[in-house]
PDB file of N, CA and C in Angstrom:
ATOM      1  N   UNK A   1      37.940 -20.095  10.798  1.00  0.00           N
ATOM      2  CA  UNK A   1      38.375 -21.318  10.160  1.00  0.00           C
ATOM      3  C   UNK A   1      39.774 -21.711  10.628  1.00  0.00           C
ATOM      4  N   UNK A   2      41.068 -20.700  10.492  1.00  0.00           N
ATOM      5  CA  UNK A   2      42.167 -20.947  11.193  1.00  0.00           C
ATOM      6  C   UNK A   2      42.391 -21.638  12.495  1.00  0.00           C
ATOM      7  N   UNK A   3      41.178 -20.991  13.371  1.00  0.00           N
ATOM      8  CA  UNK A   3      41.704 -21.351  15.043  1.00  0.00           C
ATOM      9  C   UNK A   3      40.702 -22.697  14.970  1.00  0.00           C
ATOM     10  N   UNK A   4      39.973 -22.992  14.023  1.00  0.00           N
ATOM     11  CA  UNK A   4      38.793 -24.297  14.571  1.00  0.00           C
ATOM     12  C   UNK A   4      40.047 -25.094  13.960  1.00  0.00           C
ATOM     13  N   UNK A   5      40.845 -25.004  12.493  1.00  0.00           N
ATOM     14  CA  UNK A   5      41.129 -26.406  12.267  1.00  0.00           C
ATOM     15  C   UNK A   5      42.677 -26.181  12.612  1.00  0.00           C
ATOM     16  N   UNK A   6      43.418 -25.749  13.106  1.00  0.00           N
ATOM     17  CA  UNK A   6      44.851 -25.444  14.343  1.00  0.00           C
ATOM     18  C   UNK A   6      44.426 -26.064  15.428  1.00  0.00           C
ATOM     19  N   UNK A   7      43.082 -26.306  16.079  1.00  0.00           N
ATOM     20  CA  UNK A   7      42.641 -26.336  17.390  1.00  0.00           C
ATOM     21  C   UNK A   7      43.170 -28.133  17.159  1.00  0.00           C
ATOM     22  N   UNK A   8      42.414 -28.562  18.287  1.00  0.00           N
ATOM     23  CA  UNK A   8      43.069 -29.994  18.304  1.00  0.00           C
ATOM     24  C   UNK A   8      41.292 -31.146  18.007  1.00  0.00           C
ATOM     25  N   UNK A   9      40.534 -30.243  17.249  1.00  0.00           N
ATOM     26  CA  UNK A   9      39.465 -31.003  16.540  1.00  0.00           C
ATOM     27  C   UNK A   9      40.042 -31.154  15.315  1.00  0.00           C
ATOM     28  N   UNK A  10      40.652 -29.991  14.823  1.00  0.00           N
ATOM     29  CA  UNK A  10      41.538 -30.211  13.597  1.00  0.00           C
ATOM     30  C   UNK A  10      40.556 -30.022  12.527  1.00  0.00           C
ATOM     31  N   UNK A  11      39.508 -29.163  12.447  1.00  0.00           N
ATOM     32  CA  UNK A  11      38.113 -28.951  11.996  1.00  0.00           C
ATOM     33  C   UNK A  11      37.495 -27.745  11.590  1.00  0.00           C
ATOM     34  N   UNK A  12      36.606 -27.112  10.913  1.00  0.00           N
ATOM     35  CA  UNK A  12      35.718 -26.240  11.032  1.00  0.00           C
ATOM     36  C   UNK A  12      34.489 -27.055  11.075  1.00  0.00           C
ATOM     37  N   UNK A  13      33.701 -26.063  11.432  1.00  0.00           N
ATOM     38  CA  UNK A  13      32.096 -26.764  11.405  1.00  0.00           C
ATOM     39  C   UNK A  13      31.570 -27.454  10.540  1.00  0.00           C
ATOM     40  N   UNK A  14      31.496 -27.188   9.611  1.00  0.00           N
ATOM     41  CA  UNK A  14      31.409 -28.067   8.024  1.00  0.00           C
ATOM     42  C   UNK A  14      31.739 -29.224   8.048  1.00  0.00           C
ATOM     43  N   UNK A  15      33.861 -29.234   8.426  1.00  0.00           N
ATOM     44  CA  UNK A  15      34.249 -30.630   8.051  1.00  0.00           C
ATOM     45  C   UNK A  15      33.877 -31.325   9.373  1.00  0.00           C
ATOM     46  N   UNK A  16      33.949 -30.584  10.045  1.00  0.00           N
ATOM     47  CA  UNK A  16      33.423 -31.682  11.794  1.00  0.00           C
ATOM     48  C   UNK A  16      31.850 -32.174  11.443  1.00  0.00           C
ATOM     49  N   UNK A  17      31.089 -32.297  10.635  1.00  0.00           N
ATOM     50  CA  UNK A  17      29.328 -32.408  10.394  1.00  0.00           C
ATOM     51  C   UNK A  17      30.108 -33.518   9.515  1.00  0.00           C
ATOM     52  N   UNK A  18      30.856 -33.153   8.585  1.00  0.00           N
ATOM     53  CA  UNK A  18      31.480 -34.408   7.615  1.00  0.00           C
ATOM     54  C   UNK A  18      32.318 -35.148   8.033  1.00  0.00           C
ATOM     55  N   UNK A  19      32.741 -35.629   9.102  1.00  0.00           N
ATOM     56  CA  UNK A  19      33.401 -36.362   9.088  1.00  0.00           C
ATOM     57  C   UNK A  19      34.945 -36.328   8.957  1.00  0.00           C
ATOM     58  N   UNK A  20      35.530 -34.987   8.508  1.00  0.00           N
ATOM     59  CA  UNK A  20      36.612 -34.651   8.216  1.00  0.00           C
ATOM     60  C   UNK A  20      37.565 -34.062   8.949  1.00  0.00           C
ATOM     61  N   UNK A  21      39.076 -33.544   8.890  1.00  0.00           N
ATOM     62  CA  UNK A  21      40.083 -33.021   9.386  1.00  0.00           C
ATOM     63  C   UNK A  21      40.865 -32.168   8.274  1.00  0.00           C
ATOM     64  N   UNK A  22      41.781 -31.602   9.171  1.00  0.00           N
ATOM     65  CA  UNK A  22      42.884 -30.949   8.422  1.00  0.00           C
ATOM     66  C   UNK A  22      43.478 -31.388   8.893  1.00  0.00           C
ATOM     67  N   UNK A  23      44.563 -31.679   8.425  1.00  0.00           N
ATOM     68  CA  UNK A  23      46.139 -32.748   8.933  1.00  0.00           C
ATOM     69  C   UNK A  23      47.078 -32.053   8.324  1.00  0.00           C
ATOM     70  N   UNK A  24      48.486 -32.103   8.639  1.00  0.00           N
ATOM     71  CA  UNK A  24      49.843 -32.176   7.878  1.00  0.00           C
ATOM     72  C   UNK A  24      49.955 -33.053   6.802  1.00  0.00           C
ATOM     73  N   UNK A  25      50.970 -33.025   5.752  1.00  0.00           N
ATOM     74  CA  UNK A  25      50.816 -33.924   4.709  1.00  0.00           C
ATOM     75  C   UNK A  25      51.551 -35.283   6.190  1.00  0.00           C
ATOM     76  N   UNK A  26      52.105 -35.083   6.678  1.00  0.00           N
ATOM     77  CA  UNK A  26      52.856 -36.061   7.707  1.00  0.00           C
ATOM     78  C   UNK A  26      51.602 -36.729   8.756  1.00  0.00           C
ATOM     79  N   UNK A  27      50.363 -36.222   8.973  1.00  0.00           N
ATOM     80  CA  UNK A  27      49.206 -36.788   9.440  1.00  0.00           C
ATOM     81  C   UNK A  27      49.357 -36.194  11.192  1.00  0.00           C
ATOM     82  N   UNK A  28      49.928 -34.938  11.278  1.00  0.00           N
ATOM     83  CA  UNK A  28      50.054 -33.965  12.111  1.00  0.00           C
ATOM     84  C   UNK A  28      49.121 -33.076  12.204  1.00  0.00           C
ATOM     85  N   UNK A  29      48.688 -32.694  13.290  1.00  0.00           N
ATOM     86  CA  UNK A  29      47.711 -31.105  13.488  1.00  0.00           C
ATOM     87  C   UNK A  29      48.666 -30.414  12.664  1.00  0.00           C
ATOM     88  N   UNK A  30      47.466 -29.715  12.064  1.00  0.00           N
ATOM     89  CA  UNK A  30      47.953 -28.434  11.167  1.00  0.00           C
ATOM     90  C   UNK A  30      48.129 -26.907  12.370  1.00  0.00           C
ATOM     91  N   UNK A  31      49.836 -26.251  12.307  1.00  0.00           N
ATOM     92  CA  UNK A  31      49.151 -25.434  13.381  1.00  0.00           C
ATOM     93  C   UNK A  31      48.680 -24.196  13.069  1.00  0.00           C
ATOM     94  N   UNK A  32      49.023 -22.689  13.575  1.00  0.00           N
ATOM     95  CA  UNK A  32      47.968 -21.685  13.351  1.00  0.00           C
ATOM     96  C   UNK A  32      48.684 -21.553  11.916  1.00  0.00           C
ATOM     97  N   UNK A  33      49.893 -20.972  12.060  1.00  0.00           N
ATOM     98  CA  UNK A  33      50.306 -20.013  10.594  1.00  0.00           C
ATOM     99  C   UNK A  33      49.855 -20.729   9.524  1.00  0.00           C
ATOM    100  N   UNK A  34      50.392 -22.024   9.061  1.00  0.00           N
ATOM    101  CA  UNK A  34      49.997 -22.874   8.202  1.00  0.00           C
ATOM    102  C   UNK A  34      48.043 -22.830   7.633  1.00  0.00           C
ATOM    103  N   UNK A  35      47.770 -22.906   8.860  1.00  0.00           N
ATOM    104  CA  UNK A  35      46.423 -22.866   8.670  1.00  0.00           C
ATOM    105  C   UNK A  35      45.706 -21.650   7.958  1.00  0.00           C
ATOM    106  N   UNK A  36      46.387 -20.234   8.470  1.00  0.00           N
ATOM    107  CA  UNK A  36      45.857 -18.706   8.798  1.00  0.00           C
ATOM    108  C   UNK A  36      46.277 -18.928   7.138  1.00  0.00           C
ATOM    109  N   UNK A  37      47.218 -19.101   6.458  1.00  0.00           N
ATOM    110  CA  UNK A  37      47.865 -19.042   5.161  1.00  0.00           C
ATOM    111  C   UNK A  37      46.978 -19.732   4.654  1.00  0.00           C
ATOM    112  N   UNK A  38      46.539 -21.372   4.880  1.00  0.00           N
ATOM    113  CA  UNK A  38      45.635 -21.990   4.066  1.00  0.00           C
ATOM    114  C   UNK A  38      44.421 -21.279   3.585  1.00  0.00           C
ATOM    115  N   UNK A  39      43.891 -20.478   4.475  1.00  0.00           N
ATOM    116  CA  UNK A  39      42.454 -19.352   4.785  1.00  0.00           C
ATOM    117  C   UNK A  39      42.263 -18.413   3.911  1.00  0.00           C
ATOM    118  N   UNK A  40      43.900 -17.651   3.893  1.00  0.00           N
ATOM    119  CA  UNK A  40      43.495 -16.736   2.910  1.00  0.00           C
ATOM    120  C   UNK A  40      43.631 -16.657   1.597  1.00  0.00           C
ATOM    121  N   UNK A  41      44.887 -18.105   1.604  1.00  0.00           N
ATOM    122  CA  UNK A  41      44.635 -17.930  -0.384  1.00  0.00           C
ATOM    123  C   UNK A  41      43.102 -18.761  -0.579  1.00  0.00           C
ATOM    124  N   UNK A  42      42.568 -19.546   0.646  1.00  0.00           N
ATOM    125  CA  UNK A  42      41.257 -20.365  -0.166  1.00  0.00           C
ATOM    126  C   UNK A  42      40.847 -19.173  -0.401  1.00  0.00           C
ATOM    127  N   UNK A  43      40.501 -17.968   0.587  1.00  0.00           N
ATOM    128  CA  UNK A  43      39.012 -17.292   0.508  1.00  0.00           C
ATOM    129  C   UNK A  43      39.583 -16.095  -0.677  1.00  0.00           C
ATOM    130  N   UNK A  44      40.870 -15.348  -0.955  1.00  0.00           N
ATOM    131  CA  UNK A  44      41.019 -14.727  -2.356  1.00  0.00           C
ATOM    132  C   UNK A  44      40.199 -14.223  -3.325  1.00  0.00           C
ATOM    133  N   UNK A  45      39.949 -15.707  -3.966  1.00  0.00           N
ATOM    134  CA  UNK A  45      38.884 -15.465  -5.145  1.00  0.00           C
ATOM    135  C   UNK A  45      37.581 -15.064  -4.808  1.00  0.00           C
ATOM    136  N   UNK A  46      36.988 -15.392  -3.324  1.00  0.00           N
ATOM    137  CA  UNK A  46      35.655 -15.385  -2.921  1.00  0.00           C
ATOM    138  C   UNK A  46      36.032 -13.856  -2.907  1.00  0.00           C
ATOM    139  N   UNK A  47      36.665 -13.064  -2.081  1.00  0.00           N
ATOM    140  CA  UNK A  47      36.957 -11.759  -1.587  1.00  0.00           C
ATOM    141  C   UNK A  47      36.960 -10.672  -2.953  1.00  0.00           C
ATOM    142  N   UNK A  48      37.939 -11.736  -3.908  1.00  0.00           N
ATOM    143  CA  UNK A  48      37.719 -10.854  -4.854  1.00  0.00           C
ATOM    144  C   UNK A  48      36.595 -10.650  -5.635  1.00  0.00           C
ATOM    145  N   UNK A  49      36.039 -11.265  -5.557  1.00  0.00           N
ATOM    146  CA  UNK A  49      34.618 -10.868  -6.407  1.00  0.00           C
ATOM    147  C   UNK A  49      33.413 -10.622  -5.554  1.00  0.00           C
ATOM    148  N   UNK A  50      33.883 -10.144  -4.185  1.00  0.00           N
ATOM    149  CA  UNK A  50      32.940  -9.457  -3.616  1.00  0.00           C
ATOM    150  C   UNK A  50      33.683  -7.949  -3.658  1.00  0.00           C
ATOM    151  N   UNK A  51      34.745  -7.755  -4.294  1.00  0.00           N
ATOM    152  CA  UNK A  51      35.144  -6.104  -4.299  1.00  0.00           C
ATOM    153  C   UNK A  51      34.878  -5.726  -5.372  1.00  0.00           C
ATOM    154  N   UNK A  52      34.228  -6.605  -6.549  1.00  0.00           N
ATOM    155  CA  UNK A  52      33.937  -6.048  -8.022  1.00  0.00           C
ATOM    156  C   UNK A  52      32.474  -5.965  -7.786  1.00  0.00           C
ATOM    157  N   UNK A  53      31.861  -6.736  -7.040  1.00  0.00           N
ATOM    158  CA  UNK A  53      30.640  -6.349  -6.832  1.00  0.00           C
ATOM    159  C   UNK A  53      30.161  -5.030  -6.293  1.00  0.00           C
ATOM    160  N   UNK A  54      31.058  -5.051  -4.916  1.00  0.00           N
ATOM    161  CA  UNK A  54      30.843  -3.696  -4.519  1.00  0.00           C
ATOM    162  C   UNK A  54      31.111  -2.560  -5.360  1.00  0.00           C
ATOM    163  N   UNK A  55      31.690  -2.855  -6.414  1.00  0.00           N
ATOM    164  CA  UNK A  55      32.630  -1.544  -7.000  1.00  0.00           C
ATOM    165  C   UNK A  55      31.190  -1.256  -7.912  1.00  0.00           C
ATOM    166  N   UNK A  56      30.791  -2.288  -8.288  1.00  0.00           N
ATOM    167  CA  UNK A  56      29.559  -2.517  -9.784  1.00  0.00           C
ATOM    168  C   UNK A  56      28.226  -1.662  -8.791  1.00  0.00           C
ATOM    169  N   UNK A  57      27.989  -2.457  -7.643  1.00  0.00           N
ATOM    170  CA  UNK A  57      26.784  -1.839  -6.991  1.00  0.00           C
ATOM    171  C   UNK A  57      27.353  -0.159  -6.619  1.00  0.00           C
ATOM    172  N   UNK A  58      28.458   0.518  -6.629  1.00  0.00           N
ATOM    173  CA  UNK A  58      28.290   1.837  -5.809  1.00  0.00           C
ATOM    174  C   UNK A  58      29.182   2.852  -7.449  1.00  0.00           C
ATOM    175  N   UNK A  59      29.744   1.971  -8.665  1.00  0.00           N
ATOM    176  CA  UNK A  59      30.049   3.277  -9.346  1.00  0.00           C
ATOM    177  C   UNK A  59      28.975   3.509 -10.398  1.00  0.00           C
ATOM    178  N   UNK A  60      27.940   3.423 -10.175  1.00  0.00           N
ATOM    179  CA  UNK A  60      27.072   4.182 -10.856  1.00  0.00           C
ATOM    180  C   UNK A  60      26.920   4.494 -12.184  1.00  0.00           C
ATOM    181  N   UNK A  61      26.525   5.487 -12.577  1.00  0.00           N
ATOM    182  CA  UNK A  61      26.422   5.858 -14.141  1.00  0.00           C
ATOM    183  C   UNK A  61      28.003   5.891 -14.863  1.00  0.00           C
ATOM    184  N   UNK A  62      28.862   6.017 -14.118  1.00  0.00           N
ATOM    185  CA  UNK A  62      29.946   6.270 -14.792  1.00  0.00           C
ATOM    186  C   UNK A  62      31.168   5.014 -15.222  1.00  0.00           C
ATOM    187  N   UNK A  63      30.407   4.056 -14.710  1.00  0.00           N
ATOM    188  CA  UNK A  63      31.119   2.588 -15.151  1.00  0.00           C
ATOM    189  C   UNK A  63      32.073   2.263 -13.714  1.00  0.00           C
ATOM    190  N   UNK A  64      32.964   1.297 -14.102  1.00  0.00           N
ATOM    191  CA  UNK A  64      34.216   0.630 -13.557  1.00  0.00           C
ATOM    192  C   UNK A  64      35.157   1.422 -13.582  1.00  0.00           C
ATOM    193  N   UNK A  65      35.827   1.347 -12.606  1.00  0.00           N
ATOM    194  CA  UNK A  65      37.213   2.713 -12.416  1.00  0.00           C
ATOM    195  C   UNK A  65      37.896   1.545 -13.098  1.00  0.00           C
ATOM    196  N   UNK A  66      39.074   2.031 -14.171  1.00  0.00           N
ATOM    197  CA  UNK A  66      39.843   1.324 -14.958  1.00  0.00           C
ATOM    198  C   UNK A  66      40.724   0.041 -13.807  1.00  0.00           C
ATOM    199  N   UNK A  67      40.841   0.259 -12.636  1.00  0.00           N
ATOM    200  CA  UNK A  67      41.812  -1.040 -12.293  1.00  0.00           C
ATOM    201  C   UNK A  67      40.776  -2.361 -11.468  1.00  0.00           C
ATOM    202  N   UNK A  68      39.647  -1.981 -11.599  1.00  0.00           N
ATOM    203  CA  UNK A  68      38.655  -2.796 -11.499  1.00  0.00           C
ATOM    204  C   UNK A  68      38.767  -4.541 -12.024  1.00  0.00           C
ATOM    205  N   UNK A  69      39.061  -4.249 -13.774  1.00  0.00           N
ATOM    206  CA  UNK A  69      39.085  -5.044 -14.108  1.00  0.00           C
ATOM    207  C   UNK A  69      40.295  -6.003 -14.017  1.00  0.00           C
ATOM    208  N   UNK A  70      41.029  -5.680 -13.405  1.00  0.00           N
ATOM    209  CA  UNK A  70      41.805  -6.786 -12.859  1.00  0.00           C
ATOM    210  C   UNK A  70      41.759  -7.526 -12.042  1.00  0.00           C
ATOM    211  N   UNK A  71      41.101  -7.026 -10.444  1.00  0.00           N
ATOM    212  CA  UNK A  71      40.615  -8.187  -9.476  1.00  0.00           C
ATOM    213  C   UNK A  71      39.160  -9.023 -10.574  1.00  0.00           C
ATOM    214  N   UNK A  72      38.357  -8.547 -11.488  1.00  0.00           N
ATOM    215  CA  UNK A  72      37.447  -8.656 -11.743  1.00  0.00           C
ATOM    216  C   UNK A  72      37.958 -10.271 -12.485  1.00  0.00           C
ATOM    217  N   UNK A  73      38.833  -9.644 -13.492  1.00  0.00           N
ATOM    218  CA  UNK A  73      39.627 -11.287 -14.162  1.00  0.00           C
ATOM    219  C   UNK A  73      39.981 -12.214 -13.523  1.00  0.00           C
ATOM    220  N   UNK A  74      40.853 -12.058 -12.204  1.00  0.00           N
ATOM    221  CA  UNK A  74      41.455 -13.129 -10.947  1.00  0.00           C
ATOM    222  C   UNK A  74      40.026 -13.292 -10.510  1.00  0.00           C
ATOM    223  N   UNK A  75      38.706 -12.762 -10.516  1.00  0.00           N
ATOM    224  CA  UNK A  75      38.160 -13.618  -9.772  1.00  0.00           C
ATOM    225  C   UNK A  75      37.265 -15.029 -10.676  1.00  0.00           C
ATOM    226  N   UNK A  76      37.414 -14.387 -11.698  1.00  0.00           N
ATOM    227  CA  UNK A  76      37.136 -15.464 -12.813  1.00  0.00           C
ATOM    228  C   UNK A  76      38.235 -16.651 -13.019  1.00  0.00           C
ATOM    229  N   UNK A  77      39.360 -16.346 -12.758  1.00  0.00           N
ATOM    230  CA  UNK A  77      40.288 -17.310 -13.561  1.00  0.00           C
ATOM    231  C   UNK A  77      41.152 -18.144 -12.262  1.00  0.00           C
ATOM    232  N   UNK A  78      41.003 -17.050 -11.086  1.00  0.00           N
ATOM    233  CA  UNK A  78      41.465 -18.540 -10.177  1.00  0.00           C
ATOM    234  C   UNK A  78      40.409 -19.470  -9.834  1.00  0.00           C
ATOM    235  N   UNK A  79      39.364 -19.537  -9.348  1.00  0.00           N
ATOM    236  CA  UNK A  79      38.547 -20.544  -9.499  1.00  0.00           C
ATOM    237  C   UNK A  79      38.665 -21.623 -10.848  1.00  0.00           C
ATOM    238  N   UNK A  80      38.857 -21.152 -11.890  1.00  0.00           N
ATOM    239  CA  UNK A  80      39.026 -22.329 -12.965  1.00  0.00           C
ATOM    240  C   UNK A  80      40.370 -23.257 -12.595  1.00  0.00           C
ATOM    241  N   UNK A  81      41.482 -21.952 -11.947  1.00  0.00           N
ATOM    242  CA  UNK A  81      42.666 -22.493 -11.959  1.00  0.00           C
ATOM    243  C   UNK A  81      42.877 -23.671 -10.725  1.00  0.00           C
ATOM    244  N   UNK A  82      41.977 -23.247 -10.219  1.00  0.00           N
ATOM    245  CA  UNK A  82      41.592 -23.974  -8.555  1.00  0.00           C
ATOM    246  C   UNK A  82      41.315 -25.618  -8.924  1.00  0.00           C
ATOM    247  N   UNK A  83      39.604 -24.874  -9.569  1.00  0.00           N
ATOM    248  CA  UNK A  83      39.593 -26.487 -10.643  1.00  0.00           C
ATOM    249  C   UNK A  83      40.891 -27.527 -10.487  1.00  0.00           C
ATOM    250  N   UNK A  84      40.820 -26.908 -12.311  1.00  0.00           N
ATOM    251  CA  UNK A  84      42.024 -27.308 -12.764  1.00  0.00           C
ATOM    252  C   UNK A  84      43.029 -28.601 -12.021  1.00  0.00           C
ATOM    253  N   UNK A  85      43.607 -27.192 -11.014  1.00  0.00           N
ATOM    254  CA  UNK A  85      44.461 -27.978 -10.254  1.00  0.00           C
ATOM    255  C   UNK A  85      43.988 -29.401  -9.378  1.00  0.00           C
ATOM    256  N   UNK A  86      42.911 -29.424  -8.829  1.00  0.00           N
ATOM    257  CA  UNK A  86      42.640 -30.412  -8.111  1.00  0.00           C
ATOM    258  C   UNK A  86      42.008 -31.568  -9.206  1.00  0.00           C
ATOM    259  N   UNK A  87      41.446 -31.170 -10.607  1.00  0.00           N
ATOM    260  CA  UNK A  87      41.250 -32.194 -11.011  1.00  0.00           C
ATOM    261  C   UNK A  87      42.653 -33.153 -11.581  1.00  0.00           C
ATOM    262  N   UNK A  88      43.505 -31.983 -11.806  1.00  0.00           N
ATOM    263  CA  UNK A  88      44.542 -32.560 -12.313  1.00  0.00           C
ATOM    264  C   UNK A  88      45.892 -33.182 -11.262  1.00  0.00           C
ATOM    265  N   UNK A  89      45.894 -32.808 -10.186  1.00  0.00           N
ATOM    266  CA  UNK A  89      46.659 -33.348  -8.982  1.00  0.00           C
ATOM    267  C   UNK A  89      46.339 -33.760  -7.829  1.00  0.00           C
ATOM    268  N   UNK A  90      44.663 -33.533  -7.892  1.00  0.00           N
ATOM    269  CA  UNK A  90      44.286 -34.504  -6.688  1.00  0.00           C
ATOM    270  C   UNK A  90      43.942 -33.465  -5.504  1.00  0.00           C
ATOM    271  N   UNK A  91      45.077 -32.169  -4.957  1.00  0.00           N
ATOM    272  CA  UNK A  91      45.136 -31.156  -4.079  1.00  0.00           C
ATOM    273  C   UNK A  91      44.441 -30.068  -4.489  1.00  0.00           C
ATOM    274  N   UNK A  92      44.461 -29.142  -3.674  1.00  0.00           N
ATOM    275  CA  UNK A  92      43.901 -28.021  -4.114  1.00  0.00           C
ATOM    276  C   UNK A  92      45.179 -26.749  -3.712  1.00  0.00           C
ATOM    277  N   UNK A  93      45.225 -25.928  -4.598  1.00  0.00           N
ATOM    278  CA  UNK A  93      46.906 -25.528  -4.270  1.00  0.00           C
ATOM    279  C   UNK A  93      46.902 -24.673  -3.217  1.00  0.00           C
ATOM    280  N   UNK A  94      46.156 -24.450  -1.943  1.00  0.00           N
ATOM    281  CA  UNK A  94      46.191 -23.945  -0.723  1.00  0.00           C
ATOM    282  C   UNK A  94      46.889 -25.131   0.239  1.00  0.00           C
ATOM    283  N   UNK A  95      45.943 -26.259  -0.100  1.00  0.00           N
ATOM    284  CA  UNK A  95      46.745 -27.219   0.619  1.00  0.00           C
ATOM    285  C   UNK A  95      48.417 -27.993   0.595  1.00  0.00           C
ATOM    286  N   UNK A  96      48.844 -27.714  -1.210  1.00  0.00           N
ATOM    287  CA  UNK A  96      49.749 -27.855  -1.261  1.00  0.00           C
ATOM    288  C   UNK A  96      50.874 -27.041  -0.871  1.00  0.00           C
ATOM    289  N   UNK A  97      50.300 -25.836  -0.784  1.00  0.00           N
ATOM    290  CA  UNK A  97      51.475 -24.787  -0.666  1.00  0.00           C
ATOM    291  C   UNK A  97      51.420 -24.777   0.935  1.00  0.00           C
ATOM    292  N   UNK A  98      50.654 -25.251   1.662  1.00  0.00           N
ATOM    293  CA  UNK A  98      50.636 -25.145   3.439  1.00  0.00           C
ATOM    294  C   UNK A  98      51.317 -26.512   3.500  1.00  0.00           C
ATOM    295  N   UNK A  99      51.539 -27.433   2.940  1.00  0.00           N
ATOM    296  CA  UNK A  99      51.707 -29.045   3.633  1.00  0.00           C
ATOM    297  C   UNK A  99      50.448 -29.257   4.154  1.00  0.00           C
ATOM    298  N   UNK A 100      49.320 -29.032   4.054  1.00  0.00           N
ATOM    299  CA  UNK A 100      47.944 -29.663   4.666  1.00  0.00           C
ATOM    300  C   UNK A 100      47.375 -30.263   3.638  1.00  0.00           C
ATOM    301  N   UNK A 101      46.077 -31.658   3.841  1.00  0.00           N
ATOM    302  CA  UNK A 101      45.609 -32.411   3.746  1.00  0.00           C
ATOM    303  C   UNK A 101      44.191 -32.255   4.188  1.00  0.00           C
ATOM    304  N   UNK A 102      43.220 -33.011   3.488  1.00  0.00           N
ATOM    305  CA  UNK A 102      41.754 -33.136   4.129  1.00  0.00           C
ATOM    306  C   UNK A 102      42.062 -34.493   4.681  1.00  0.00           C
ATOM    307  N   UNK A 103      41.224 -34.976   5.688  1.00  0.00           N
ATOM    308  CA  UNK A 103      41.820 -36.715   5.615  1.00  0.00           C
ATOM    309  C   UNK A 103      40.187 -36.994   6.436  1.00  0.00           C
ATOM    310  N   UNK A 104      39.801 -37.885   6.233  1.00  0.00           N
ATOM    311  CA  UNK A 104      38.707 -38.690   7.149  1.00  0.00           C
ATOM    312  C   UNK A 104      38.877 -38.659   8.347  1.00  0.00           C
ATOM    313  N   UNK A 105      38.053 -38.711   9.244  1.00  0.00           N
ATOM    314  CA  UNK A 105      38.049 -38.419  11.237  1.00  0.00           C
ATOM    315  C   UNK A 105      38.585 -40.001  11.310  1.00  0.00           C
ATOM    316  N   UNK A 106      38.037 -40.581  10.448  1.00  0.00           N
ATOM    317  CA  UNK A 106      38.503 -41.965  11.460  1.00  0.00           C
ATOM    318  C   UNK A 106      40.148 -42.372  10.997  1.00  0.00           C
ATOM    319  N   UNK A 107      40.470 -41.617   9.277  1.00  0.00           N
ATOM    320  CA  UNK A 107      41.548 -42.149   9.423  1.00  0.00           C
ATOM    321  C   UNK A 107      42.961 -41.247  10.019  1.00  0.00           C
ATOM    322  N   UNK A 108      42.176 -40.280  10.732  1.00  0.00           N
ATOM    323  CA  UNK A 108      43.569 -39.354  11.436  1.00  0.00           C
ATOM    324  C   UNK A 108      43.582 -39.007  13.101  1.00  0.00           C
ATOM    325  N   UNK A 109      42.768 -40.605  13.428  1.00  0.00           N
ATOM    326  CA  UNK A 109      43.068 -40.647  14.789  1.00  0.00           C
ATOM    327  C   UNK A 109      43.799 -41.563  14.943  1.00  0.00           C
TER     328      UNK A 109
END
């Protein structure tokens, strides 16, 4: 995802099928770091609740190792917070905290 939308399509596969870009809030290519940063707070919550899964599918009879339930809560509560935020400011706070933007193909040529 980093190197497709840094690249100068300014894209991943998804938003290139839609019509879309990643831009600067300034209507600039987004470049790698910015991008590599956008990547990993999006994917976080996804990550984290694939390590409670794994933890659920392999500890067995003996439950959740006690610090479990903490990625287990973040993976519940940033997604709401994710929400949240974009219903309430429009962004989604990966993009705000990078300076990046989604913007339409036609309007960021």
């Amino acid at each position: 995802f980093s190197v497709m939308e840094s690249s100068r399509l300014g894209a991943s596969i998804g938003k290139l099928l839609t019509g879309l870009r990643v831009r600067t809030t300034h209507g600039d290519r987004l470049s790698f770091g910015p991008s590599f940063a956008r990547t990993l707070i999006k994917f976080a919550p996804w990550e984290l609740g694939h390590l409670v899964a794994q933890q659920a599918m392999f500890s067995g009879e003996s439950g959740f190792a006690g610090w479990v339930y903490v990625p287990m809560g973040l993976s519940f509560l940033l997604p709401v917070w994710w929400v949240s935020s974009i219903l309430f400011s429009g962004d989604a706070p990966y993009d705000r905290w990078t300076g990046a933007r989604i913007v339409s193909r036609s309007a960021s040529c």
